[in-house]
Protein backbone atom coordinates (compact mmCIF):
# COMPACT_ATOMS: atom_id res chain seq x y z
CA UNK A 1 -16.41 19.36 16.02
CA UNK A 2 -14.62 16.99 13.40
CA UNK A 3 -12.34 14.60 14.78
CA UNK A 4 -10.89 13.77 11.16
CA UNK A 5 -9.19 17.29 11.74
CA UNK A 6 -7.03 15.93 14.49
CA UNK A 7 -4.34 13.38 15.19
CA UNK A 8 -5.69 12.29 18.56
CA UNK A 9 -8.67 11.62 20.43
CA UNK A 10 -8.59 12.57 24.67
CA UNK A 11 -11.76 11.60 26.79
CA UNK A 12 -12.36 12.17 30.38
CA UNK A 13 -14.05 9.31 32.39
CA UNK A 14 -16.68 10.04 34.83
CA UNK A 15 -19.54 10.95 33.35
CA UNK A 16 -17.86 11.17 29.53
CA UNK A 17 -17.40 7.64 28.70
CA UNK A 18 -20.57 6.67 30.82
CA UNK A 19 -22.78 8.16 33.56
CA UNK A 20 -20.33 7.97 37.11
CA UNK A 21 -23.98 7.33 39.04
CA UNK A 22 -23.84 3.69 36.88
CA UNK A 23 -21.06 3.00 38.86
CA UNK A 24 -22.04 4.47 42.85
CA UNK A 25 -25.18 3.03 42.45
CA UNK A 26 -23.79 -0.35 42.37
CA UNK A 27 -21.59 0.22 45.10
CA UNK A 28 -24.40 1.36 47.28
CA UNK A 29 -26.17 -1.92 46.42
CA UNK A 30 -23.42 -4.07 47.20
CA UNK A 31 -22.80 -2.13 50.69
CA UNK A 32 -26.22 -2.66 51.54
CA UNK A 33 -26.20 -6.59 50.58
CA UNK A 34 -22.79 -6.77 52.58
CA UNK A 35 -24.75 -5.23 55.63
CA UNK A 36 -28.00 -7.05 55.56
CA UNK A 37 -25.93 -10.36 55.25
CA UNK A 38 -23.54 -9.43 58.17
CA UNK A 39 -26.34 -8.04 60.38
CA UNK A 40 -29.55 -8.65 58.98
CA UNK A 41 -30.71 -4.84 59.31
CA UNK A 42 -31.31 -2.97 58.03
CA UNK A 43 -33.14 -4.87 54.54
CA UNK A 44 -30.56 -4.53 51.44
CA UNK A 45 -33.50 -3.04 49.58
CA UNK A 46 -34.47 -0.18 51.77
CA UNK A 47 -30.90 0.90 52.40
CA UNK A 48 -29.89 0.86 48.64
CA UNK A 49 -33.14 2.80 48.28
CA UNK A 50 -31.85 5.39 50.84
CA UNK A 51 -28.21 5.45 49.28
CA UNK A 52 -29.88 6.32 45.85
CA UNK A 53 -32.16 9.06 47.10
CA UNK A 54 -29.84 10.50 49.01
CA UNK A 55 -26.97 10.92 46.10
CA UNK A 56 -29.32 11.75 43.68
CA UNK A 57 -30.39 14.92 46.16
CA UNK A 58 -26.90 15.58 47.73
CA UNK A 59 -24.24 14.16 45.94
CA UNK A 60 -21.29 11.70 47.58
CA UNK A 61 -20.50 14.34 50.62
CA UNK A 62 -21.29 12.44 54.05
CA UNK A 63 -23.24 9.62 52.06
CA UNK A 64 -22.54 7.34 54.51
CA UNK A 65 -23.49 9.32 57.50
CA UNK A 66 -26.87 10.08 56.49
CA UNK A 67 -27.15 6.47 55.98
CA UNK A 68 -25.91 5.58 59.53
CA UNK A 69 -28.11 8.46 60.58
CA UNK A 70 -30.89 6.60 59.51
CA UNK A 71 -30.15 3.26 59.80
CA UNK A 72 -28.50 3.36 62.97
CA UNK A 73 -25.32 1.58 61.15
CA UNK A 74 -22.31 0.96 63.28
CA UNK A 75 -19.26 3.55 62.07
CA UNK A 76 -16.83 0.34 61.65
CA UNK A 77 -18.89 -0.70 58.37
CA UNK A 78 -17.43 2.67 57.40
CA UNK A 79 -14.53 1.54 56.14
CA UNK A 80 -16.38 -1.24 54.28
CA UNK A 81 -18.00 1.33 52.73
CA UNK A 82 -15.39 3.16 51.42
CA UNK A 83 -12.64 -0.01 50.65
CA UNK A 84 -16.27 -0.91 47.84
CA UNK A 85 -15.13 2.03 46.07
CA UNK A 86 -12.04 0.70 45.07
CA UNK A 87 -12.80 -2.84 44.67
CA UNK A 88 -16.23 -3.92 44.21
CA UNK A 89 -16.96 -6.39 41.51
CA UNK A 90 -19.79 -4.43 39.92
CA UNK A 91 -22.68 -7.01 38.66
CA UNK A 92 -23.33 -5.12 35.91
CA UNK A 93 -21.02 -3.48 33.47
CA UNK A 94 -20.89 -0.39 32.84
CA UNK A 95 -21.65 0.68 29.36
CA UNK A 96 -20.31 3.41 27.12
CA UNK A 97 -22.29 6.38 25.79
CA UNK A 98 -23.56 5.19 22.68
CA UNK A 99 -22.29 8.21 20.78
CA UNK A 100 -19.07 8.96 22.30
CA UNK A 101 -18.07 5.06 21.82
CA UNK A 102 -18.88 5.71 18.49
CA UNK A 103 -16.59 8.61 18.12
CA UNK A 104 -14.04 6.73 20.08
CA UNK A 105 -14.64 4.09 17.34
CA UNK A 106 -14.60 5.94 14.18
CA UNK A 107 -11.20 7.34 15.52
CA UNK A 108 -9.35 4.25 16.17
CA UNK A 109 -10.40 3.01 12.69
CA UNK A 110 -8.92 6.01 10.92
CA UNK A 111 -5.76 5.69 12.72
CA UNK A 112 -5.80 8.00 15.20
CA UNK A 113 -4.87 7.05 19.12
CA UNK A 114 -7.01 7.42 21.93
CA UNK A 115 -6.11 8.37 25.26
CA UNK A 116 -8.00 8.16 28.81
CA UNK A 117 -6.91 11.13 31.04
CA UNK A 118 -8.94 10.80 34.29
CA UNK A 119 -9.16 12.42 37.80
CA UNK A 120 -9.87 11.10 41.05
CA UNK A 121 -8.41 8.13 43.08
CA UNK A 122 -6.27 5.87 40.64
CA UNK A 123 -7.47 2.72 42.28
CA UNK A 124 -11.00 3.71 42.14
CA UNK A 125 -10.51 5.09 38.45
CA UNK A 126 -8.45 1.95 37.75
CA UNK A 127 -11.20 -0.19 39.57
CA UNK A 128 -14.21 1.85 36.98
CA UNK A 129 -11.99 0.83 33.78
CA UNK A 130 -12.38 -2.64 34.84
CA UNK A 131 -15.86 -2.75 34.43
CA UNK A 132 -16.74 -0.91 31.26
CA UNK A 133 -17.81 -3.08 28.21
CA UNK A 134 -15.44 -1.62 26.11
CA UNK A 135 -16.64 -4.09 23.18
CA UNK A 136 -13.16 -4.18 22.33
CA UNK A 137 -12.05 -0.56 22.58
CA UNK A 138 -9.85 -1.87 25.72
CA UNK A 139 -7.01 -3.02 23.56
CA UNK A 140 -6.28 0.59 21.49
CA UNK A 141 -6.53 2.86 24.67
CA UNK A 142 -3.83 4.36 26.93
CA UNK A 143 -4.70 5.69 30.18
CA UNK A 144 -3.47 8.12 32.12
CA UNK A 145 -3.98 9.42 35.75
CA UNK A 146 -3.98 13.15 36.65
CA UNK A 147 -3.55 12.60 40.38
CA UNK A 148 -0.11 10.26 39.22
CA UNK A 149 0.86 12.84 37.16
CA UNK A 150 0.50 15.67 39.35
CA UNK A 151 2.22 14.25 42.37
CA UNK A 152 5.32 13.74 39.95
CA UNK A 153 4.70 17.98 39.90
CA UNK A 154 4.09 17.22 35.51
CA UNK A 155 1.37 18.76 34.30
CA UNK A 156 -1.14 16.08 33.37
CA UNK A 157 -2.35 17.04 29.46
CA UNK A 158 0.86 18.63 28.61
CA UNK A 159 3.02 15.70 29.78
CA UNK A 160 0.88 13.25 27.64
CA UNK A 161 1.37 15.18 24.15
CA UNK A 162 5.16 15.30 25.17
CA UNK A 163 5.10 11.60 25.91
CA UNK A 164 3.44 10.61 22.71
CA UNK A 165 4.99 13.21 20.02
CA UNK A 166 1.72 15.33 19.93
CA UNK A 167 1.18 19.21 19.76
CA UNK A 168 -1.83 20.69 21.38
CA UNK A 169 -3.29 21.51 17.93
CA UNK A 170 -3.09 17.58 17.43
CA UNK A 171 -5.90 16.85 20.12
CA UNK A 172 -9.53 17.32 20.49
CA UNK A 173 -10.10 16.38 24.21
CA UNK A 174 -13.87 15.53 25.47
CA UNK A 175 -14.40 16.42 28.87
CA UNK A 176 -16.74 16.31 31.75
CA UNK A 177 -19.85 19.34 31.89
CA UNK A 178 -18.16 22.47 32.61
CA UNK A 179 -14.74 20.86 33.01
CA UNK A 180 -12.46 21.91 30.27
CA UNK A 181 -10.09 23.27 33.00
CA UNK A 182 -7.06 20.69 31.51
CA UNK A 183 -7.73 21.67 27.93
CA UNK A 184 -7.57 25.40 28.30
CA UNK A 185 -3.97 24.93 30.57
CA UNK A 186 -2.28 23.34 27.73
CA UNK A 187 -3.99 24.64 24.89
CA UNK A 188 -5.91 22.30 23.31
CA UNK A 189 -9.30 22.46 21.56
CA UNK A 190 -12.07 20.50 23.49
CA UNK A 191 -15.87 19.84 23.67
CA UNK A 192 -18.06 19.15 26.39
CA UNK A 193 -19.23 15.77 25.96
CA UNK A 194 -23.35 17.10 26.34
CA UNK A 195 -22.65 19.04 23.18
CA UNK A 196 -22.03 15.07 22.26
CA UNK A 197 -24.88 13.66 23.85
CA UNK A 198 -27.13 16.44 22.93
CA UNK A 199 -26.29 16.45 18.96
CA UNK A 200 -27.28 12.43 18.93
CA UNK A 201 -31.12 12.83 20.94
């Protein structure tokens, strides 16, 4: 993989510019702070504990159910719950992959642009930029959202090369594990960001 060959530099988000558990994790502690201080019970600690295990083991699906299952937590936090995901004020950033910022970098300072092209909720992707130490990096990016794109029926990879005078030979794009599904619809080399993090250990 040799970025030099390229014009421009796509990266995913979750789990390409840093780990997406960095980010639930703090959600999950800030729920369970909200809670104890509203109710008392359960303690912060033990519920955040339970939040962890439980993602780590099953993933986000009915996260909050097997907490209430436990806890005995009243289904109007729910909303609570899920309103965190778009705005919590993390208190801890969350930090880039050493080796993929480093790419990023290296890019930027041979002239090349870079471009975020991320799934999922806007607001809660939006929310996620927010709190990255970008050490900088911020200022040369230009984001784009696939959901935004789609529901304007444009096809979210092809519509940013059109926007910004590229061809797909111009790009590299870095994705997600397994998730090169945007790349291969418009036709335009990519590398799974493990190949990344796996080269650097």
């Amino acid at each position: 993989m040799n970025i030099y060959q390229k014009r421009a530099l796509v990266i995913g988000l979750d789990d390409v510019l840093f780990p997406k558990k960095d980010y639930l994790l703090q959600v999950y502690y800030l729920f369970a702070n909200l809670l104890e201080y509203t109710e008392t019970v359960p303690p912060a600690k033990d519920l955040t504990e339970f939040l962890k295990s439980a993602y780590m083991h099953h993933g986000e699906d009915r996260l909050f159910e097997r907490g209430a299952e436990v806890f005995g937590i009243d289904n109007k936090y729910r909303a609570q719950f899920d309103r965190l995901h778009f705005t919590a004020k993390l208190p801890l950033k969350l930090l880039l992959y050493e080796s993929v910022r480093d790419i990023m970098r290296a890019a930027h300072e041979n002239g090349k642009p870079l471009f975020i092209l991320t799934g999922g909720n806007p607001a809660m992707q939006l929310n996620k930029l927010r709190h990255v130490e970008w050490e900088g990096l911020d200022r040369v990016i230009k984001v784009y959202f696939e959901e935004e794109l789609a529901g304007q029926q444009k096809e979210p990879m092809t519509f940013l090369l059109a926007e910004n005078g590229l061809e797909s030979e111009d790009v590299l794009y870095i994705h997600a594990p397994g998730d090169d599904r945007l790349a291969r619809i418009a036709g335009v080399d990519s590398v799974d960001v493990e190949r990344i993090l796996t080269d650097d250990k």
